[in-house]
PDB file of N, CA and C in Angstrom:
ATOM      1  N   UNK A   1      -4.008  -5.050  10.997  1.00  0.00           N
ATOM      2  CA  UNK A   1      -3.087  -4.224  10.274  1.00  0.00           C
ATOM      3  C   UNK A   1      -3.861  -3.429   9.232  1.00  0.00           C
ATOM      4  N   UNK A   2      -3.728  -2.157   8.971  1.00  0.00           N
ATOM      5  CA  UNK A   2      -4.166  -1.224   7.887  1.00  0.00           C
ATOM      6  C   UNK A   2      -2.906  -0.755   6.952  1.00  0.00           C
ATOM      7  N   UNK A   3      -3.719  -0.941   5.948  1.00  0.00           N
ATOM      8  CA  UNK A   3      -2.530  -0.893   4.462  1.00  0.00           C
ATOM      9  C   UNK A   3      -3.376   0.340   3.831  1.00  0.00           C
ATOM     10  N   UNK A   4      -2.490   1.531   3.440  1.00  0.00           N
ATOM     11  CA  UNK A   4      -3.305   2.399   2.461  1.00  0.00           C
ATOM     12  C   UNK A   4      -2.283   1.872   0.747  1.00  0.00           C
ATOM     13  N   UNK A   5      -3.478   2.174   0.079  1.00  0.00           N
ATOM     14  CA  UNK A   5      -3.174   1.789  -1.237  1.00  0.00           C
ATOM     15  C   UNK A   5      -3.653   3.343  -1.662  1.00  0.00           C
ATOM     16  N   UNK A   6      -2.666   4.097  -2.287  1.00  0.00           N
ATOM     17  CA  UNK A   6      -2.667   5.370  -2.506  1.00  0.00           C
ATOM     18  C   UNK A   6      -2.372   5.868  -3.711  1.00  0.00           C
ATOM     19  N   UNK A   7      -2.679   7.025  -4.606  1.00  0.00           N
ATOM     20  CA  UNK A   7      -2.284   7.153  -5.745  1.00  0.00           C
ATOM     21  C   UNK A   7      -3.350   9.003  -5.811  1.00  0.00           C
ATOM     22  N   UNK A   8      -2.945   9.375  -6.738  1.00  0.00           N
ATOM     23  CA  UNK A   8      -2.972  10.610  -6.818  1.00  0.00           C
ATOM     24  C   UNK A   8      -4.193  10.738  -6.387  1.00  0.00           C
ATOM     25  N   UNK A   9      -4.927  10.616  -6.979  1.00  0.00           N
ATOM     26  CA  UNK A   9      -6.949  11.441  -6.815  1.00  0.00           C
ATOM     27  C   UNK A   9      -7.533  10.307  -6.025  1.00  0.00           C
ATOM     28  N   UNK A  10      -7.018   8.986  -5.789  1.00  0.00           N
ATOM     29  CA  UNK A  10      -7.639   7.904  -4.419  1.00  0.00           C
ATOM     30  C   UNK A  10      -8.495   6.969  -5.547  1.00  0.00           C
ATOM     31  N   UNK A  11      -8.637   7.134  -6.496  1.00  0.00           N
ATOM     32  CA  UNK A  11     -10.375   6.560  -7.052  1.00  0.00           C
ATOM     33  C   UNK A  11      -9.736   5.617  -8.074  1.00  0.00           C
ATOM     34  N   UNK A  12      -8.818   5.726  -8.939  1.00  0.00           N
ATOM     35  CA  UNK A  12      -8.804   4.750 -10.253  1.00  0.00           C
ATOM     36  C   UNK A  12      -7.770   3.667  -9.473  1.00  0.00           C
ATOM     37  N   UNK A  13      -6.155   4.131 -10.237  1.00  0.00           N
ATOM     38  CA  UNK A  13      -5.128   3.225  -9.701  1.00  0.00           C
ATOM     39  C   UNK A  13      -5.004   2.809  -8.194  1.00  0.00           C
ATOM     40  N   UNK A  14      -5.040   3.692  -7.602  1.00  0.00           N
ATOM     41  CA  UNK A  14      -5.405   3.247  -6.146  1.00  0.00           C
ATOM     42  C   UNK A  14      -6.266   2.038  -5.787  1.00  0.00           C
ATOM     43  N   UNK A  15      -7.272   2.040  -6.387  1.00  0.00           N
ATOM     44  CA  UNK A  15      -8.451   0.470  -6.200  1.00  0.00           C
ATOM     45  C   UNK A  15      -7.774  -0.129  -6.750  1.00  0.00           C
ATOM     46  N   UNK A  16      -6.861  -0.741  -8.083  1.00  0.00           N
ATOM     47  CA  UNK A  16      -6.352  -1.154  -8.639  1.00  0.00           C
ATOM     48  C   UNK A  16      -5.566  -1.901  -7.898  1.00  0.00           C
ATOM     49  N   UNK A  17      -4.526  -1.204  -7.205  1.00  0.00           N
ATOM     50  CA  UNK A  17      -3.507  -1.423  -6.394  1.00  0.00           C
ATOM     51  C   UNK A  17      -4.303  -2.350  -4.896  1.00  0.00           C
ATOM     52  N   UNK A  18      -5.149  -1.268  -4.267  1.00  0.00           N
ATOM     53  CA  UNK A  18      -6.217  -2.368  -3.037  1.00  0.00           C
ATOM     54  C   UNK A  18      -6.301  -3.729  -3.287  1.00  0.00           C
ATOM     55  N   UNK A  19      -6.636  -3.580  -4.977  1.00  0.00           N
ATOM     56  CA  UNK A  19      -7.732  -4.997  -5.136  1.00  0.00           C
ATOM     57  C   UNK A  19      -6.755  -6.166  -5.447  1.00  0.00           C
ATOM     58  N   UNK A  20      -4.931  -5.790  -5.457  1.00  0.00           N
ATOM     59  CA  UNK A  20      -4.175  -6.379  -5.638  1.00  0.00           C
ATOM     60  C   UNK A  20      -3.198  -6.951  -4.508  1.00  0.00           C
ATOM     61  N   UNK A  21      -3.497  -5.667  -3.188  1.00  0.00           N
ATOM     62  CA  UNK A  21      -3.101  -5.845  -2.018  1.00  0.00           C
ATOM     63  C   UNK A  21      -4.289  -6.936  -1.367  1.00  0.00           C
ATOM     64  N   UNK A  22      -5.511  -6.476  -1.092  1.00  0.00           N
ATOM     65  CA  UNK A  22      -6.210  -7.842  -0.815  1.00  0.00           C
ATOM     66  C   UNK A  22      -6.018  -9.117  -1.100  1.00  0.00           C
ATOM     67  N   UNK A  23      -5.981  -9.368  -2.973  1.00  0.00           N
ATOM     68  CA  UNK A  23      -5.880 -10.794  -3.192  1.00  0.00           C
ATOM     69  C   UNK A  23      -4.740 -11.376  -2.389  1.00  0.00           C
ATOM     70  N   UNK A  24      -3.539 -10.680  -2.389  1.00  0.00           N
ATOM     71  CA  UNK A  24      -2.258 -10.994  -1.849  1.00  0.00           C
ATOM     72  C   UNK A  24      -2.129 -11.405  -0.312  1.00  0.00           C
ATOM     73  N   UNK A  25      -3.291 -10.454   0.563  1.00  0.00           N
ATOM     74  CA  UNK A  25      -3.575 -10.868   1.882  1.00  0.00           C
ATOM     75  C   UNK A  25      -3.906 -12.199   1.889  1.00  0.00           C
ATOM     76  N   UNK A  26      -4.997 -12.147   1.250  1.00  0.00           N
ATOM     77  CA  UNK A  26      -5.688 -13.510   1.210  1.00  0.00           C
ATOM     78  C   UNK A  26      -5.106 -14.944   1.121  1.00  0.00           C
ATOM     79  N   UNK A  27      -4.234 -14.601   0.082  1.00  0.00           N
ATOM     80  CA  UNK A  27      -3.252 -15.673  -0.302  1.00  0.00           C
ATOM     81  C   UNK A  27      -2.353 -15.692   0.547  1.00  0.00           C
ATOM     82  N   UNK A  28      -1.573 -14.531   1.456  1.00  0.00           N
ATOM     83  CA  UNK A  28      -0.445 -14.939   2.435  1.00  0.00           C
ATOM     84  C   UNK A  28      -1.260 -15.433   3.656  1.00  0.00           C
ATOM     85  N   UNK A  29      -2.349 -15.203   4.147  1.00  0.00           N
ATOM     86  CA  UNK A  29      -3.500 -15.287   5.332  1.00  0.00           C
ATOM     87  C   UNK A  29      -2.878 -14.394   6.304  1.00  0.00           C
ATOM     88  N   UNK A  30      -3.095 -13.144   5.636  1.00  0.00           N
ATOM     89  CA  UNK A  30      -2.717 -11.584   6.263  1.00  0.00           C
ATOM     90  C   UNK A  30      -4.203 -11.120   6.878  1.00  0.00           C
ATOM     91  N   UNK A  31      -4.271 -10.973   7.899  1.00  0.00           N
ATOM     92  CA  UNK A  31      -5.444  -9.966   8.310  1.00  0.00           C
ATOM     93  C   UNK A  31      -4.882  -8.486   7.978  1.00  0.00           C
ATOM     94  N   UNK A  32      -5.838  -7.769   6.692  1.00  0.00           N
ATOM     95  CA  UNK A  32      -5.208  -6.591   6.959  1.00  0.00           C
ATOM     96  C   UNK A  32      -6.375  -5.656   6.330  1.00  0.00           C
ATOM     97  N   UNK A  33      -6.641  -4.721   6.336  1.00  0.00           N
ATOM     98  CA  UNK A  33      -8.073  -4.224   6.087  1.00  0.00           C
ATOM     99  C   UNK A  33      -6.869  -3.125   5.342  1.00  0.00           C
ATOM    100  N   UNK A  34      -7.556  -3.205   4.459  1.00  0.00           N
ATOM    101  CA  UNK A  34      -6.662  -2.098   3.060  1.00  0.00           C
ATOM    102  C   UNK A  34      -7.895  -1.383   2.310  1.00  0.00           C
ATOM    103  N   UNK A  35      -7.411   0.031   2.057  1.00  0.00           N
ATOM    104  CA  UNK A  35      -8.165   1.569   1.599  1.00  0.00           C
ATOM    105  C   UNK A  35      -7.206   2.199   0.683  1.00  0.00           C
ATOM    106  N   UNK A  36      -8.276   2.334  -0.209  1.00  0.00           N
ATOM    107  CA  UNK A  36      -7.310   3.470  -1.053  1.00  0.00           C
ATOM    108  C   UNK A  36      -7.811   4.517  -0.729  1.00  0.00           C
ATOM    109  N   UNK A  37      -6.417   5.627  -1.437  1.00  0.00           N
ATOM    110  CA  UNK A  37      -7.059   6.769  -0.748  1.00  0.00           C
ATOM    111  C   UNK A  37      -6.435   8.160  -1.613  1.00  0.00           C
ATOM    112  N   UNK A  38      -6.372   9.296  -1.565  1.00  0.00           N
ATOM    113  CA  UNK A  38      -5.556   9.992  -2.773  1.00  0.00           C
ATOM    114  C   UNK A  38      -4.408  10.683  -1.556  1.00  0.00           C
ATOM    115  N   UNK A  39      -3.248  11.008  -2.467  1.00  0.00           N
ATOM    116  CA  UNK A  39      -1.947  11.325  -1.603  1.00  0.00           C
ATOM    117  C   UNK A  39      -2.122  12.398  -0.406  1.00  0.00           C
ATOM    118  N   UNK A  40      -3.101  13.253  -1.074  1.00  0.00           N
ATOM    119  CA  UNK A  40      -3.143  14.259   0.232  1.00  0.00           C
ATOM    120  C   UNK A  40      -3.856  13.963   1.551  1.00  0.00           C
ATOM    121  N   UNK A  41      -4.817  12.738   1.695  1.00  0.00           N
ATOM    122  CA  UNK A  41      -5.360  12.304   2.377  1.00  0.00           C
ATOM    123  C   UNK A  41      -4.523  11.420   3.545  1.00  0.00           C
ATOM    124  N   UNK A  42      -3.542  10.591   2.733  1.00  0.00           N
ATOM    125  CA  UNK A  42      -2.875   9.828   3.262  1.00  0.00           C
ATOM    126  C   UNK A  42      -1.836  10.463   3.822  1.00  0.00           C
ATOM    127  N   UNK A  43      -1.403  11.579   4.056  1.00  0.00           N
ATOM    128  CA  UNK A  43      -0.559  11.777   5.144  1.00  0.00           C
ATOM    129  C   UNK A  43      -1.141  12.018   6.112  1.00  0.00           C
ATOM    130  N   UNK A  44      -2.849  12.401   6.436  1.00  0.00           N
ATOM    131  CA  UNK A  44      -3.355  12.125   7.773  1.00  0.00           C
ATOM    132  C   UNK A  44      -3.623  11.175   7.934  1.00  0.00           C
ATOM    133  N   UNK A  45      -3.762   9.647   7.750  1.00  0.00           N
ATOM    134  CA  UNK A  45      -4.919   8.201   7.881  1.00  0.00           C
ATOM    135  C   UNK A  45      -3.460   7.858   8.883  1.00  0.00           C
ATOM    136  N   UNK A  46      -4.331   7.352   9.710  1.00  0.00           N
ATOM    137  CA  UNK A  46      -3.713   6.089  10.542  1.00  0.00           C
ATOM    138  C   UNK A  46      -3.736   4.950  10.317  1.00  0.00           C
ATOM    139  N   UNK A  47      -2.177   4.484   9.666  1.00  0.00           N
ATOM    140  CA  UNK A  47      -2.310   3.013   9.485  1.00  0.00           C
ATOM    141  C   UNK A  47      -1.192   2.500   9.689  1.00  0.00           C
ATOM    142  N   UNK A  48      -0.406   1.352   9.196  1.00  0.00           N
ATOM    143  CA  UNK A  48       0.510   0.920   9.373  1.00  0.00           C
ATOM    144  C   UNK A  48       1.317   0.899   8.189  1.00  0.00           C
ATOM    145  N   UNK A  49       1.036   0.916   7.000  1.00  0.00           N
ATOM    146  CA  UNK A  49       1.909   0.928   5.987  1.00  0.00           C
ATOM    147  C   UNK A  49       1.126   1.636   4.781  1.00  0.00           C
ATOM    148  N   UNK A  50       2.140   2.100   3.849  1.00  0.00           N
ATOM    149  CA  UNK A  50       1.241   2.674   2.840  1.00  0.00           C
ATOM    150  C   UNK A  50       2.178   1.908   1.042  1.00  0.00           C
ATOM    151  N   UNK A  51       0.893   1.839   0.119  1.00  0.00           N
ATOM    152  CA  UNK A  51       1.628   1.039  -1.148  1.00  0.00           C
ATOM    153  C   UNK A  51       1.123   2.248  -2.005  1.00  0.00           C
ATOM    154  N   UNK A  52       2.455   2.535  -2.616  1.00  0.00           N
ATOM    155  CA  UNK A  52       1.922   3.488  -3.804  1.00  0.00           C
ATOM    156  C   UNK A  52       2.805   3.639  -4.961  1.00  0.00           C
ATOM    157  N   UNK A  53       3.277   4.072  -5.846  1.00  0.00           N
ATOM    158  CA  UNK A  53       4.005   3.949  -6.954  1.00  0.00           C
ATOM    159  C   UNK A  53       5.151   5.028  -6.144  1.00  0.00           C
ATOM    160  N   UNK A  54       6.032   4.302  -7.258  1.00  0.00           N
ATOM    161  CA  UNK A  54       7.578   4.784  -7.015  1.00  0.00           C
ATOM    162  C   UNK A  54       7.567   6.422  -6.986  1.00  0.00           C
ATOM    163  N   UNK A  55       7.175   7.575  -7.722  1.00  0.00           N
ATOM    164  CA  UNK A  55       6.909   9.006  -7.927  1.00  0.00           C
ATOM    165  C   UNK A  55       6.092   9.296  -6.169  1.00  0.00           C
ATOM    166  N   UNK A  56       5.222   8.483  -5.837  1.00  0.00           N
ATOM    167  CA  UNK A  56       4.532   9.502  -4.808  1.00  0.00           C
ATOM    168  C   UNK A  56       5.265   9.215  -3.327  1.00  0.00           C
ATOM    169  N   UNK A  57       5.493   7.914  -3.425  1.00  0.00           N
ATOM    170  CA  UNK A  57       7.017   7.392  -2.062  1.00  0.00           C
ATOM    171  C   UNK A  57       7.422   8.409  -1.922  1.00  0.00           C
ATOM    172  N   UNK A  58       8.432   9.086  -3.197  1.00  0.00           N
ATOM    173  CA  UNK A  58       8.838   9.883  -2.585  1.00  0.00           C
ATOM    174  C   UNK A  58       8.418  11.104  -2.211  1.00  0.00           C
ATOM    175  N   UNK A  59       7.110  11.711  -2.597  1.00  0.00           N
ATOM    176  CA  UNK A  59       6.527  12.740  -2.233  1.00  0.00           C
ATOM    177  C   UNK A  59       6.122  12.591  -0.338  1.00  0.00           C
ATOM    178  N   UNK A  60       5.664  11.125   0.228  1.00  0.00           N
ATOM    179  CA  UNK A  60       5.492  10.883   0.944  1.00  0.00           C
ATOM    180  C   UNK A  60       6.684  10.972   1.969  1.00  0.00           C
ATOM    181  N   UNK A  61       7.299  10.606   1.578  1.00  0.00           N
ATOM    182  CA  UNK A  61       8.475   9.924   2.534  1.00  0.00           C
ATOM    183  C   UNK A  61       8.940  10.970   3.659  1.00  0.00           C
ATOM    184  N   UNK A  62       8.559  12.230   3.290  1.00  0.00           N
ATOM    185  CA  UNK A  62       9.347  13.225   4.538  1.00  0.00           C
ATOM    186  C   UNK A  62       8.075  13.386   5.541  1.00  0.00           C
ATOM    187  N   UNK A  63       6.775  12.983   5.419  1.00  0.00           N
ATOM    188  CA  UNK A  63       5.476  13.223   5.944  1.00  0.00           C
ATOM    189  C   UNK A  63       4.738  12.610   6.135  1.00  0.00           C
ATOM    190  N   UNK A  64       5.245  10.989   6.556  1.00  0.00           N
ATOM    191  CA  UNK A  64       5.209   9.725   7.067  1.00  0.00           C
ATOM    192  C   UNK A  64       5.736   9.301   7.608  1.00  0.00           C
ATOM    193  N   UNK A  65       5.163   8.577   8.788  1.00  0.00           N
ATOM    194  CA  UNK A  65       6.012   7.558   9.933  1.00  0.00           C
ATOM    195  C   UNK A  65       5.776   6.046   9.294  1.00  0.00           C
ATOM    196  N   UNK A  66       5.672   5.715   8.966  1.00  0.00           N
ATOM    197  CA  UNK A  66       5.017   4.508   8.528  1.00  0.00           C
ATOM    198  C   UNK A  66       6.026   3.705   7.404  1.00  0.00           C
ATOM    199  N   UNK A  67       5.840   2.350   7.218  1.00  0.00           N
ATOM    200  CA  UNK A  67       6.511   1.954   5.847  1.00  0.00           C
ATOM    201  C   UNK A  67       6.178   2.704   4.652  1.00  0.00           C
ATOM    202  N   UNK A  68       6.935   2.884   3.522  1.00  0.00           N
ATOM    203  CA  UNK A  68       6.567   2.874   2.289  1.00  0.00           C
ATOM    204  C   UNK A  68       6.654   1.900   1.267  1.00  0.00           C
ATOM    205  N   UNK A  69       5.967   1.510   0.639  1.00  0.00           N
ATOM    206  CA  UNK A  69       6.188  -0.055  -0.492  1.00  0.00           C
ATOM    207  C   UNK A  69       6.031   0.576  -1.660  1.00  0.00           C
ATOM    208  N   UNK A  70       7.135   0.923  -2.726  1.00  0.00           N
ATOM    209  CA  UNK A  70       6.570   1.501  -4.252  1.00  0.00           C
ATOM    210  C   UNK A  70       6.096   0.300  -4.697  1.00  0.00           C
ATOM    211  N   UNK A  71       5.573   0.465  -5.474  1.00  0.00           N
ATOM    212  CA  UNK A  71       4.658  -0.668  -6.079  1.00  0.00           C
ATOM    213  C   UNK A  71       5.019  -0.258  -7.802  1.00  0.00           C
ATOM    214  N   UNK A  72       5.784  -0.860  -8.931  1.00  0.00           N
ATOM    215  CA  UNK A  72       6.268  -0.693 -10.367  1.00  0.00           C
ATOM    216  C   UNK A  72       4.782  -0.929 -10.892  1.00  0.00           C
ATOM    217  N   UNK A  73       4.222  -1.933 -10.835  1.00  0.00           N
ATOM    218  CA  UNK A  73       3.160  -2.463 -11.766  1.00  0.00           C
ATOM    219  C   UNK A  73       1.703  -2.679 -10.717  1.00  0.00           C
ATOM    220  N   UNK A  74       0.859  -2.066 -10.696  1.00  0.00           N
ATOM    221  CA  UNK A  74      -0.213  -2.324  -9.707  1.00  0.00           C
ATOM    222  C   UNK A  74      -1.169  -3.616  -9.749  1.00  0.00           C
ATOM    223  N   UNK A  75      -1.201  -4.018 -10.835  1.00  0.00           N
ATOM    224  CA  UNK A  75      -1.784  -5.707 -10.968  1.00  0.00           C
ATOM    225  C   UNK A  75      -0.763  -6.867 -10.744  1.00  0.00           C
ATOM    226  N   UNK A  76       0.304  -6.343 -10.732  1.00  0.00           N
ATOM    227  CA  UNK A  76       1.483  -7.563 -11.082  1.00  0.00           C
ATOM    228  C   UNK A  76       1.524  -8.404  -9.193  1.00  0.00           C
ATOM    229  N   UNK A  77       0.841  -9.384  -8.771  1.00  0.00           N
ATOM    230  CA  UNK A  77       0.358  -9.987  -7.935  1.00  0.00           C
ATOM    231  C   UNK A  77       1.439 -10.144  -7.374  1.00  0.00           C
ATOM    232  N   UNK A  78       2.344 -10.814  -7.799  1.00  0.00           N
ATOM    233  CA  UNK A  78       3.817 -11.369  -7.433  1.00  0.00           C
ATOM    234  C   UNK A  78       4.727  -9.989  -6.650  1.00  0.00           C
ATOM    235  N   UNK A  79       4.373  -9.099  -7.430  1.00  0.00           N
ATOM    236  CA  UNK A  79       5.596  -8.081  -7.376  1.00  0.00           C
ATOM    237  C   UNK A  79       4.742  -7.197  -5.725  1.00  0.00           C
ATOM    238  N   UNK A  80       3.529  -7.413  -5.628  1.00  0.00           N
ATOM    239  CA  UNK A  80       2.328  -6.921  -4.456  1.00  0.00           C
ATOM    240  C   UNK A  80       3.197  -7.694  -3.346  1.00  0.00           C
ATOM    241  N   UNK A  81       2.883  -9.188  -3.466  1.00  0.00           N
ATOM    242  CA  UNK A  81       2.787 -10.079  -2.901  1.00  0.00           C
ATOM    243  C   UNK A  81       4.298 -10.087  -1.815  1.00  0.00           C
ATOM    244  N   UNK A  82       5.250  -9.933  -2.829  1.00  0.00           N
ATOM    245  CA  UNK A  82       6.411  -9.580  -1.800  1.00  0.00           C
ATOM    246  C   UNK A  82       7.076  -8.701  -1.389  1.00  0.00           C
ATOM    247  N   UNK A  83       5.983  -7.233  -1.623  1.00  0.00           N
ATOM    248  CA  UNK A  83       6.058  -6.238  -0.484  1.00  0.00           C
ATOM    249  C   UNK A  83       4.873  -6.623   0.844  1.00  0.00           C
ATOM    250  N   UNK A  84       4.283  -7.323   0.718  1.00  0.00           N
ATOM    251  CA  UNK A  84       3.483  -7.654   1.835  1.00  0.00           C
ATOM    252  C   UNK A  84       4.376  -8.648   2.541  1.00  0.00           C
ATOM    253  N   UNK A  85       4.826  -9.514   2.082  1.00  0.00           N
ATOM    254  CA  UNK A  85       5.346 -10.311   2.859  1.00  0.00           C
ATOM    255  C   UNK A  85       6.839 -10.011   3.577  1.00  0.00           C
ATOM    256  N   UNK A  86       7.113  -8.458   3.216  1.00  0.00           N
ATOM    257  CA  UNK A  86       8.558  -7.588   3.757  1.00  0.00           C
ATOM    258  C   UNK A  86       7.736  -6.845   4.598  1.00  0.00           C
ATOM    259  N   UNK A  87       6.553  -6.341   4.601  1.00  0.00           N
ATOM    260  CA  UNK A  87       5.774  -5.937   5.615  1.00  0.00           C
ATOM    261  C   UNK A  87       5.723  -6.899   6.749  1.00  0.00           C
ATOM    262  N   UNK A  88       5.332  -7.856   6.380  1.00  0.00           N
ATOM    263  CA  UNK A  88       5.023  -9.141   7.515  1.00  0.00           C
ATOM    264  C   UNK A  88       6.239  -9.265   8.275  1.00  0.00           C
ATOM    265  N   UNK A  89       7.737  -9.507   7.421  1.00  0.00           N
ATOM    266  CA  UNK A  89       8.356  -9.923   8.461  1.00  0.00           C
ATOM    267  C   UNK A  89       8.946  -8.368   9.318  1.00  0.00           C
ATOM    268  N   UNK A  90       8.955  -7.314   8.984  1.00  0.00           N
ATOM    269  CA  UNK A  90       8.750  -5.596   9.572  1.00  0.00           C
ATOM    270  C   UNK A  90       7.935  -6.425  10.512  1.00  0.00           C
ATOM    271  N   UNK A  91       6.836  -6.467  10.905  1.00  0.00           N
ATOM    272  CA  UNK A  91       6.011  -6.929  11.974  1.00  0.00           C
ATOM    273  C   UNK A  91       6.171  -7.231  13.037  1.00  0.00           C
ATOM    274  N   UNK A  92       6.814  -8.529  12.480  1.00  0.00           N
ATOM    275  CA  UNK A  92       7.499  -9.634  13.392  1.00  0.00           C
ATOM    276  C   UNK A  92       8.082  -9.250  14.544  1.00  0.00           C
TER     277      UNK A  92
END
């Protein structure tokens, strides 16, 4: 599974957000190879879901096939943790 972790310019909050989607893999025992990336990029990447704050969802949302997960707080593990695991059961 590929997760983009996305945010305006790809480089600050975006890793932020990755490095919060990883731990969360780890801890659910998600195989999922996750990239950040900046918004304009991410409407070409092929992946399966994309996590980004509530403002760019919706910039996304008409120019995506894919899930969207807003994400309120990008460190907040818990709040990561169970959009991955609404991904997981999407999967299923």
């Amino acid at each position: 599974m590929k997760i983009l972790a996305v945010c305006g310019f790809g480089v600050g909050s975006s890793m932020v957000l990755k490095m919060t989607i990883d731990k969360a893999c780890r801890q659910l025992g998600v195989d999922a190879e996750v990239e950040n990336t900046d918004l304009t990029s991410a409407r070409g990447v092929r992946c399966d879901a994309i996590f980004t704050s509530f403002e760019l969802a919706e910039e996304l949302a008409s120019s995506v096939k894919v899930p969207l997960y807003p994400i309120k707080k990008y460190m907040d593990l818990e709040e990561v943790k169970e959009s991955v695991e609404k991904l997981i059961r999407r999967e299923i």
